[in-house]
PDB file of N, CA and C in Angstrom:
ATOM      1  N   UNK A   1      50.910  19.190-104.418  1.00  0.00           N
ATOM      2  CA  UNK A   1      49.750  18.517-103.875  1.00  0.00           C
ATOM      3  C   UNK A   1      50.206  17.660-102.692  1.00  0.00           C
ATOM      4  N   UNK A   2      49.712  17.850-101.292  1.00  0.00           N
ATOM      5  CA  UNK A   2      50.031  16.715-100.660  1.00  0.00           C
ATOM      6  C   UNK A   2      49.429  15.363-100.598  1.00  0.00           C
ATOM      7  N   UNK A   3      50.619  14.739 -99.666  1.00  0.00           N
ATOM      8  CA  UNK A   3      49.280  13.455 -99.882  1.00  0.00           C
ATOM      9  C   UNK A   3      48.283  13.019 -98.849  1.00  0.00           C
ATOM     10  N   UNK A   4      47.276  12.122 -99.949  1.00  0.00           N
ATOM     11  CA  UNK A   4      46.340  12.387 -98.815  1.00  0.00           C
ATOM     12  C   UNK A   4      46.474  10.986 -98.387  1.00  0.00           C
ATOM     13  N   UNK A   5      45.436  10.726 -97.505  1.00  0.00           N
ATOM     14  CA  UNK A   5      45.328   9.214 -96.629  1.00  0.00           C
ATOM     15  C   UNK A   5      45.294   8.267 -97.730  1.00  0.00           C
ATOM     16  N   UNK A   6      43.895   8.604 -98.933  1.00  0.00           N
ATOM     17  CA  UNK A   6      44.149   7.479 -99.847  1.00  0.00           C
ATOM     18  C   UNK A   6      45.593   7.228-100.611  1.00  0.00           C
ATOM     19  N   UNK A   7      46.439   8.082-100.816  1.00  0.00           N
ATOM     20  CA  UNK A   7      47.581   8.136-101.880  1.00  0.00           C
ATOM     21  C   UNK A   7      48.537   6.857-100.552  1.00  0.00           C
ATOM     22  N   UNK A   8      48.790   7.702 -99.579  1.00  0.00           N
ATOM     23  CA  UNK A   8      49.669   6.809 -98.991  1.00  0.00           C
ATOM     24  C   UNK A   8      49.136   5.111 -98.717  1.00  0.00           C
ATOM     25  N   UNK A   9      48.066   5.169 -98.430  1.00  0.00           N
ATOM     26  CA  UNK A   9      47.350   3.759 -98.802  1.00  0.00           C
ATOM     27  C   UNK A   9      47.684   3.033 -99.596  1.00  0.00           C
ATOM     28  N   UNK A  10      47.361   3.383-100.574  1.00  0.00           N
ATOM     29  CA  UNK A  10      47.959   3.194-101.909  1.00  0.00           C
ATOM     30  C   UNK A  10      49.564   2.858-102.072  1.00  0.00           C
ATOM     31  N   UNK A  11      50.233   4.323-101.880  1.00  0.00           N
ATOM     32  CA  UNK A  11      51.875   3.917-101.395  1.00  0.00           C
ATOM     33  C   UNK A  11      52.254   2.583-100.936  1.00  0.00           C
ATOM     34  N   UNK A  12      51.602   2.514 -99.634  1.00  0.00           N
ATOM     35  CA  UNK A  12      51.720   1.356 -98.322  1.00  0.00           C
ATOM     36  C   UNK A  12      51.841  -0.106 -99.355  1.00  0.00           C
ATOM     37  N   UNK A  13      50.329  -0.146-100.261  1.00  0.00           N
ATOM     38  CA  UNK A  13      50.167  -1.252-100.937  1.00  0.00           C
ATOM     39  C   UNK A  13      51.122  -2.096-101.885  1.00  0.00           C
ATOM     40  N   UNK A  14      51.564  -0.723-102.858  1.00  0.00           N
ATOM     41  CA  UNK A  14      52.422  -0.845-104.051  1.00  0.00           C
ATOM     42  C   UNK A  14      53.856  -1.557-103.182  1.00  0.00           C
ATOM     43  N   UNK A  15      54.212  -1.061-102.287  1.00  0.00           N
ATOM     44  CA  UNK A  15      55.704  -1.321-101.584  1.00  0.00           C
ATOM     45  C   UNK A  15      55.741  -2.395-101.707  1.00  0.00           C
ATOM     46  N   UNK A  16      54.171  -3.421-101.039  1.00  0.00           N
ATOM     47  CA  UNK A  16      54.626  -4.911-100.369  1.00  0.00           C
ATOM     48  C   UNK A  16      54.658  -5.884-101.729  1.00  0.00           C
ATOM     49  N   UNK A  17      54.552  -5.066-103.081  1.00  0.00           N
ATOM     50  CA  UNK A  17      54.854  -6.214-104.304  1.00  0.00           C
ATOM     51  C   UNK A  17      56.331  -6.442-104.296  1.00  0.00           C
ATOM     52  N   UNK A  18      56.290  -7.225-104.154  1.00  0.00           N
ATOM     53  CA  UNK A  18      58.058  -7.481-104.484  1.00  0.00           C
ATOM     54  C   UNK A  18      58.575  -7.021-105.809  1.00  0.00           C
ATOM     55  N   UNK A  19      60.129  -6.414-105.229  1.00  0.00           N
ATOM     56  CA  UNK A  19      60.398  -5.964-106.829  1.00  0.00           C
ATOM     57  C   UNK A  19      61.584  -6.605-107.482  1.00  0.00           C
ATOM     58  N   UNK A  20      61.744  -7.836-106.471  1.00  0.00           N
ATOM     59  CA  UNK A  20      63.006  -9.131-107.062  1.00  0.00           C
ATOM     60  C   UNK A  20      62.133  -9.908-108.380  1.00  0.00           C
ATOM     61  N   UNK A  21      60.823 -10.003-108.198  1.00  0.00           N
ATOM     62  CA  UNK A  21      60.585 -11.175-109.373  1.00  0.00           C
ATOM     63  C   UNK A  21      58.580 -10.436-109.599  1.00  0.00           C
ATOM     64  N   UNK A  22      58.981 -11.244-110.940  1.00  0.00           N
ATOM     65  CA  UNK A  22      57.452 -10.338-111.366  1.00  0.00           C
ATOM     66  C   UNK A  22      56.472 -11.231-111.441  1.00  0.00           C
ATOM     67  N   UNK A  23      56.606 -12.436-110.636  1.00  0.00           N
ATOM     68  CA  UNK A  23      56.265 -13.640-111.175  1.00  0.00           C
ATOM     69  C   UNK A  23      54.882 -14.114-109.070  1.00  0.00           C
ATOM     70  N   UNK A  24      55.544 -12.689-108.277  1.00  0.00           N
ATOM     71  CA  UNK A  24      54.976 -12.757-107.140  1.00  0.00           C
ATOM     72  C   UNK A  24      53.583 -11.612-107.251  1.00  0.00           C
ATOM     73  N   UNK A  25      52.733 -12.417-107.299  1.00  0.00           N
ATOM     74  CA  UNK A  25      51.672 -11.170-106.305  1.00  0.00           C
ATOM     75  C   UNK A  25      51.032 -11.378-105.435  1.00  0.00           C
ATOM     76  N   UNK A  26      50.116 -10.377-104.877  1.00  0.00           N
ATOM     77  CA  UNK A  26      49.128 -10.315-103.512  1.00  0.00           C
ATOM     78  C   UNK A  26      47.671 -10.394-103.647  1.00  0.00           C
ATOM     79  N   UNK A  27      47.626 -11.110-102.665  1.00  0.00           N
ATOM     80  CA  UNK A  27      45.920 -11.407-102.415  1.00  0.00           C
ATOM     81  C   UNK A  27      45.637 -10.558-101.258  1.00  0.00           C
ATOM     82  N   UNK A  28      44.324 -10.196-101.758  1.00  0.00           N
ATOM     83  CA  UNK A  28      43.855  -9.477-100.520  1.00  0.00           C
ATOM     84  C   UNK A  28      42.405  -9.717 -99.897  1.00  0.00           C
ATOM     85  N   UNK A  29      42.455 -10.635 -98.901  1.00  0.00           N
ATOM     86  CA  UNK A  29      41.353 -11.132 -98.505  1.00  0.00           C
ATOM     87  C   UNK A  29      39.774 -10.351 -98.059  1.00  0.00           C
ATOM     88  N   UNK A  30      39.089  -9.612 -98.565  1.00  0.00           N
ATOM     89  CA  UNK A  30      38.546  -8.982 -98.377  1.00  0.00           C
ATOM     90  C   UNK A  30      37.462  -9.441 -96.873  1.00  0.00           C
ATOM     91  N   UNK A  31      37.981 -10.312 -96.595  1.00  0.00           N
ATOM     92  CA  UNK A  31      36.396 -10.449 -95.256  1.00  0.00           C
ATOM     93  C   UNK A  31      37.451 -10.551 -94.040  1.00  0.00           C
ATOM     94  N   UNK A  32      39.295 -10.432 -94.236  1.00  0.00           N
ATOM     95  CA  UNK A  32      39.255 -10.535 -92.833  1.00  0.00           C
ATOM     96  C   UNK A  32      40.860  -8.909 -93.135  1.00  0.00           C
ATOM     97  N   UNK A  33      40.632  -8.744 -93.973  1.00  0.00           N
ATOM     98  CA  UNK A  33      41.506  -7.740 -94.408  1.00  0.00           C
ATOM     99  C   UNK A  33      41.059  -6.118 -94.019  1.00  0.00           C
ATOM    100  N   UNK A  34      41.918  -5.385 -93.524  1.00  0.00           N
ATOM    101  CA  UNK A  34      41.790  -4.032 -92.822  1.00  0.00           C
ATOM    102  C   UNK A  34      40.795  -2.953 -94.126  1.00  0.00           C
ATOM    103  N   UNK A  35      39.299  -2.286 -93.766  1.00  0.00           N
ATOM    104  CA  UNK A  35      38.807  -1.963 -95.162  1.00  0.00           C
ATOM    105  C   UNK A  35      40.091  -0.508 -96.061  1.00  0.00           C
ATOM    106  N   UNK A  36      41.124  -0.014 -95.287  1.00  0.00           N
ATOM    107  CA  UNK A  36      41.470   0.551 -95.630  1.00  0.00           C
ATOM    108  C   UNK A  36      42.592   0.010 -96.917  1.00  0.00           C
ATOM    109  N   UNK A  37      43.100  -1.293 -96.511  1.00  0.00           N
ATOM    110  CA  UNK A  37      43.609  -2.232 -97.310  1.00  0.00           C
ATOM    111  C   UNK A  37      42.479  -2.537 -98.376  1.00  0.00           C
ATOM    112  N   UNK A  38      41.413  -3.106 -98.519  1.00  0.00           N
ATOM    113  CA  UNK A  38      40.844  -3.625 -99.326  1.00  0.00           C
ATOM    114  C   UNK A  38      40.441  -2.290-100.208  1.00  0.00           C
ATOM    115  N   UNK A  39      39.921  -0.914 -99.780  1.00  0.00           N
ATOM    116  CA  UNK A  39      39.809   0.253-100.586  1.00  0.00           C
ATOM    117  C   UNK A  39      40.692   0.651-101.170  1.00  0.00           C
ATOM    118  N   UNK A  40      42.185   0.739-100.934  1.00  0.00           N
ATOM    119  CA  UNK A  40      43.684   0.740-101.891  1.00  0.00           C
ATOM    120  C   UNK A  40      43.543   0.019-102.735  1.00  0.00           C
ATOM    121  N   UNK A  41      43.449  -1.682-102.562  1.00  0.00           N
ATOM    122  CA  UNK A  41      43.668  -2.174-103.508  1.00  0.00           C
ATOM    123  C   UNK A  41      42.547  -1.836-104.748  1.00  0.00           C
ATOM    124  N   UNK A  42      41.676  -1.919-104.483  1.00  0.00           N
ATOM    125  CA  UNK A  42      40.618  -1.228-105.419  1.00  0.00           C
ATOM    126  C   UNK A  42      40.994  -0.120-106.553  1.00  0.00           C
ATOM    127  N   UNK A  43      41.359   0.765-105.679  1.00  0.00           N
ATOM    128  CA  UNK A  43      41.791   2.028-106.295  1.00  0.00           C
ATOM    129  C   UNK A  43      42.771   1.684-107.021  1.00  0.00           C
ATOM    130  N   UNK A  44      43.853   0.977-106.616  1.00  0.00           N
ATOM    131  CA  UNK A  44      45.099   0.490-107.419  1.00  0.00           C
ATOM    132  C   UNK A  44      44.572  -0.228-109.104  1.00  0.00           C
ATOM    133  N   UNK A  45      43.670  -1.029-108.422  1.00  0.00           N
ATOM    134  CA  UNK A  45      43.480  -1.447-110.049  1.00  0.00           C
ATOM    135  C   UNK A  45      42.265  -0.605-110.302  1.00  0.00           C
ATOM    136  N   UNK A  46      41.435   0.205-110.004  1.00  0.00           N
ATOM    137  CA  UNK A  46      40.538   1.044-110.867  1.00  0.00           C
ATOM    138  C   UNK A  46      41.889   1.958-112.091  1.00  0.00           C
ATOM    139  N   UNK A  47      43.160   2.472-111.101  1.00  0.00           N
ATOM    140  CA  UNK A  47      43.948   3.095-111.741  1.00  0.00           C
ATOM    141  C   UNK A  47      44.885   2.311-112.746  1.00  0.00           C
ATOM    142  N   UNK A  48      44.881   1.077-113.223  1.00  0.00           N
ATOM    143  CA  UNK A  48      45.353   0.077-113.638  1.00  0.00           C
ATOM    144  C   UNK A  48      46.937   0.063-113.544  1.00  0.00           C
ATOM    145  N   UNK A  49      47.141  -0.334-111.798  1.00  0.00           N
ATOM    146  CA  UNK A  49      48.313  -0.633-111.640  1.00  0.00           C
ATOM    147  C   UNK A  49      48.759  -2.150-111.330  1.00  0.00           C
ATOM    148  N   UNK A  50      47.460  -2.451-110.748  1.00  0.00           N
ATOM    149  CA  UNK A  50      47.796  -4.083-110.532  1.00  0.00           C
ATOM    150  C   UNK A  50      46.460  -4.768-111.518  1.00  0.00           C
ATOM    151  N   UNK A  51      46.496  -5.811-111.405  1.00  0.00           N
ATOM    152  CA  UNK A  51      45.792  -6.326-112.440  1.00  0.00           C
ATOM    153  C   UNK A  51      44.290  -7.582-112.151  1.00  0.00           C
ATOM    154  N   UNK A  52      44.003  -7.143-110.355  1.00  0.00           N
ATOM    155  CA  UNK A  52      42.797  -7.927-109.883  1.00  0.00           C
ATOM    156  C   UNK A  52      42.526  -6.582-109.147  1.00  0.00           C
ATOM    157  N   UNK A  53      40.936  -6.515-108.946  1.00  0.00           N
ATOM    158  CA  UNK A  53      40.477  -5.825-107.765  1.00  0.00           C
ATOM    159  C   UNK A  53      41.109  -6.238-106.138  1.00  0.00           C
ATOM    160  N   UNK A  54      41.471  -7.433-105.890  1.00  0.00           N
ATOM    161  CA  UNK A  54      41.839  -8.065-104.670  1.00  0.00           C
ATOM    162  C   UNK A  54      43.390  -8.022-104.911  1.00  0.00           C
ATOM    163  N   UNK A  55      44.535  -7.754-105.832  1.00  0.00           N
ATOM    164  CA  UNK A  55      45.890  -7.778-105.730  1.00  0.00           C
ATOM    165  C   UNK A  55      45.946  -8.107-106.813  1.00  0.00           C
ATOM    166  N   UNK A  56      46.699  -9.185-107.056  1.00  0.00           N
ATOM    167  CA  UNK A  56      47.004 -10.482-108.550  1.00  0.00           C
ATOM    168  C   UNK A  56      48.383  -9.569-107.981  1.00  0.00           C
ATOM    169  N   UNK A  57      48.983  -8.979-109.751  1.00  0.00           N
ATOM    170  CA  UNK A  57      49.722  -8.360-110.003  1.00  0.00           C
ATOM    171  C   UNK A  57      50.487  -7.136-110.654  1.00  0.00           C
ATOM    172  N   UNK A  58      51.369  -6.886-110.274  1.00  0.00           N
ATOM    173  CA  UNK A  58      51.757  -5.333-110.477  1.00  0.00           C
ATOM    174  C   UNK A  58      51.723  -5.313-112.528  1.00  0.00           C
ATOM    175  N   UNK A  59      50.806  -4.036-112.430  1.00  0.00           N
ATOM    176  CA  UNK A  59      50.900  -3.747-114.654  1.00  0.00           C
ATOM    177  C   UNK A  59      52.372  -3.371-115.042  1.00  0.00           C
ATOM    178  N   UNK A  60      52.601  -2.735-115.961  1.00  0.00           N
ATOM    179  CA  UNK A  60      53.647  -2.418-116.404  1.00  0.00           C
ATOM    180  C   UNK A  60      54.090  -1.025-115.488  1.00  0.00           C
ATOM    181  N   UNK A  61      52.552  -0.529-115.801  1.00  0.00           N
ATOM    182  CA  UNK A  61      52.364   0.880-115.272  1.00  0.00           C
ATOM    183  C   UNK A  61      53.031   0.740-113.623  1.00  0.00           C
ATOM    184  N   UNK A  62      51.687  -0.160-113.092  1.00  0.00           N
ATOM    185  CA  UNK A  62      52.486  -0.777-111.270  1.00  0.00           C
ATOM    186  C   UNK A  62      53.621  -0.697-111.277  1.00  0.00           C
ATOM    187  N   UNK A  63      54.283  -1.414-112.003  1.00  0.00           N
ATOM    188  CA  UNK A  63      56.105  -1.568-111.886  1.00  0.00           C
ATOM    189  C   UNK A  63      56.739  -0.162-111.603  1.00  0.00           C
ATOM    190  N   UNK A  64      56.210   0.308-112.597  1.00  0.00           N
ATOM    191  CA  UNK A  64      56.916   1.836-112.473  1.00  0.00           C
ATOM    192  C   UNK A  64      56.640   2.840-111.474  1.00  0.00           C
ATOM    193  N   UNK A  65      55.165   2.584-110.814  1.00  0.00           N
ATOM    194  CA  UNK A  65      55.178   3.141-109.814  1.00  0.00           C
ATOM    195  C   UNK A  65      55.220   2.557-108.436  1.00  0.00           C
ATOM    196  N   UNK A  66      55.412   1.780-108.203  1.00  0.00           N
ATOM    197  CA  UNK A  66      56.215   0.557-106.965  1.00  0.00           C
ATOM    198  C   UNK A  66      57.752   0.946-106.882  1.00  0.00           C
ATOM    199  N   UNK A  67      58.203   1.024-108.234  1.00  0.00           N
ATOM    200  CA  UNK A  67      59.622   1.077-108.430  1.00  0.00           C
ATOM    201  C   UNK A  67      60.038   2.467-107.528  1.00  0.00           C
ATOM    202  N   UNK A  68      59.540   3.745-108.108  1.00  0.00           N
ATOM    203  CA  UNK A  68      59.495   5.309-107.913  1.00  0.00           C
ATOM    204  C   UNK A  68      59.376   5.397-106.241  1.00  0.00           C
ATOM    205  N   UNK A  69      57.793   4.595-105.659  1.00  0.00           N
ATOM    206  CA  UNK A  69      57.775   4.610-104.086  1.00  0.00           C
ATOM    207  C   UNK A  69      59.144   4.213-103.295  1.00  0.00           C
ATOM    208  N   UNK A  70      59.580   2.943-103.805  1.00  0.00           N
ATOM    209  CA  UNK A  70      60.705   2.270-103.136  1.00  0.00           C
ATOM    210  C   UNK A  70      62.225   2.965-103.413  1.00  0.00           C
ATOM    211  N   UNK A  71      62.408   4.069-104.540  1.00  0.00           N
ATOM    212  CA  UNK A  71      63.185   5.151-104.445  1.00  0.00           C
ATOM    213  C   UNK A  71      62.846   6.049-103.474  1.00  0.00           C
ATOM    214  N   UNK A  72      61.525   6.650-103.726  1.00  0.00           N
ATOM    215  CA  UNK A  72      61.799   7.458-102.713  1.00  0.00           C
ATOM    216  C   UNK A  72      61.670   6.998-101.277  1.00  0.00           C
ATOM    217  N   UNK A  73      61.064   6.140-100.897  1.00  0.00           N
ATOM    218  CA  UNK A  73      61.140   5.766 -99.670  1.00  0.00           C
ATOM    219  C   UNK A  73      62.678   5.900 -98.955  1.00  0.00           C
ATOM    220  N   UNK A  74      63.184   5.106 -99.947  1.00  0.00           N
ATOM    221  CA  UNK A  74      65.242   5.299 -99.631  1.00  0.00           C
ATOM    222  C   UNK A  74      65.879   6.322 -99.631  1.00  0.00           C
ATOM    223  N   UNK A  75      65.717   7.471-100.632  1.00  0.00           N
ATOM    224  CA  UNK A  75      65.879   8.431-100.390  1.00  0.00           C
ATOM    225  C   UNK A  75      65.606   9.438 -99.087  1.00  0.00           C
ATOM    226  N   UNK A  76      64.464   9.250 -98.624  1.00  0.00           N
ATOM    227  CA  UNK A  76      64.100   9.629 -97.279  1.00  0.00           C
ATOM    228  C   UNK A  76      64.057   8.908 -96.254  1.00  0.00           C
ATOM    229  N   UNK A  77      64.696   7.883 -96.269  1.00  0.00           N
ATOM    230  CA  UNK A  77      64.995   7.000 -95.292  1.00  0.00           C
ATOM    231  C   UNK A  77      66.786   6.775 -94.494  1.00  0.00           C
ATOM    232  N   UNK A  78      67.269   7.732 -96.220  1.00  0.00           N
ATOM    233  CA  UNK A  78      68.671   7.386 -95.986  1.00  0.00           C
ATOM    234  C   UNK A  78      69.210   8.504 -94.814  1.00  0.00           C
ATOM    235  N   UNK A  79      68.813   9.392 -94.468  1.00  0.00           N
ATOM    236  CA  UNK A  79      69.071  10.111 -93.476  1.00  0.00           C
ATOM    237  C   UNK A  79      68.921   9.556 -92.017  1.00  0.00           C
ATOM    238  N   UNK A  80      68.417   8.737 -91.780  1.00  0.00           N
ATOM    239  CA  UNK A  80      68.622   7.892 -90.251  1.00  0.00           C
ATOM    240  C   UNK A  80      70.163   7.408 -90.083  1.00  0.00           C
TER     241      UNK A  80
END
């Protein structure tokens, strides 16, 4: 399956949780925030990865898939 605009959206989102401490999350201002940002985050927690419609924080589930993006990101990054 490739991906589509929403998945990488999504991708984009999961990255910027930090994955030093679990104790950080994101707000996402919905009135001055890009709508493609505010429709990720949505989707993120309709799929229960983070734990507010607007950010909060990454689920258990999030972790694991934040974790997986930021592998592969490195993995395909390590070739530069």
């Amino acid at each position: 399956m490739p991906c589509t605009n929403d998945i990488l959206e999504e991708i984009n989102m999961l990255i910027r949780f930090s994955q030093s401490s679990d104790h950080q999350g994101l707000k996402v201002h919905h009135d001055v925030a890009a709508p493609e940002l505010v429709n990720s985050t949505q989707r993120l927690f309709d799929k229960k990865l983070i734990t507010l419609f607007d950010g909060g924080y990454l689920t258990p589930l999030g972790h694991e898939a934040a974790d997986k993006a930021h592998a592969l990101l490195n993995i395909l990054d390590s070739g530069k």
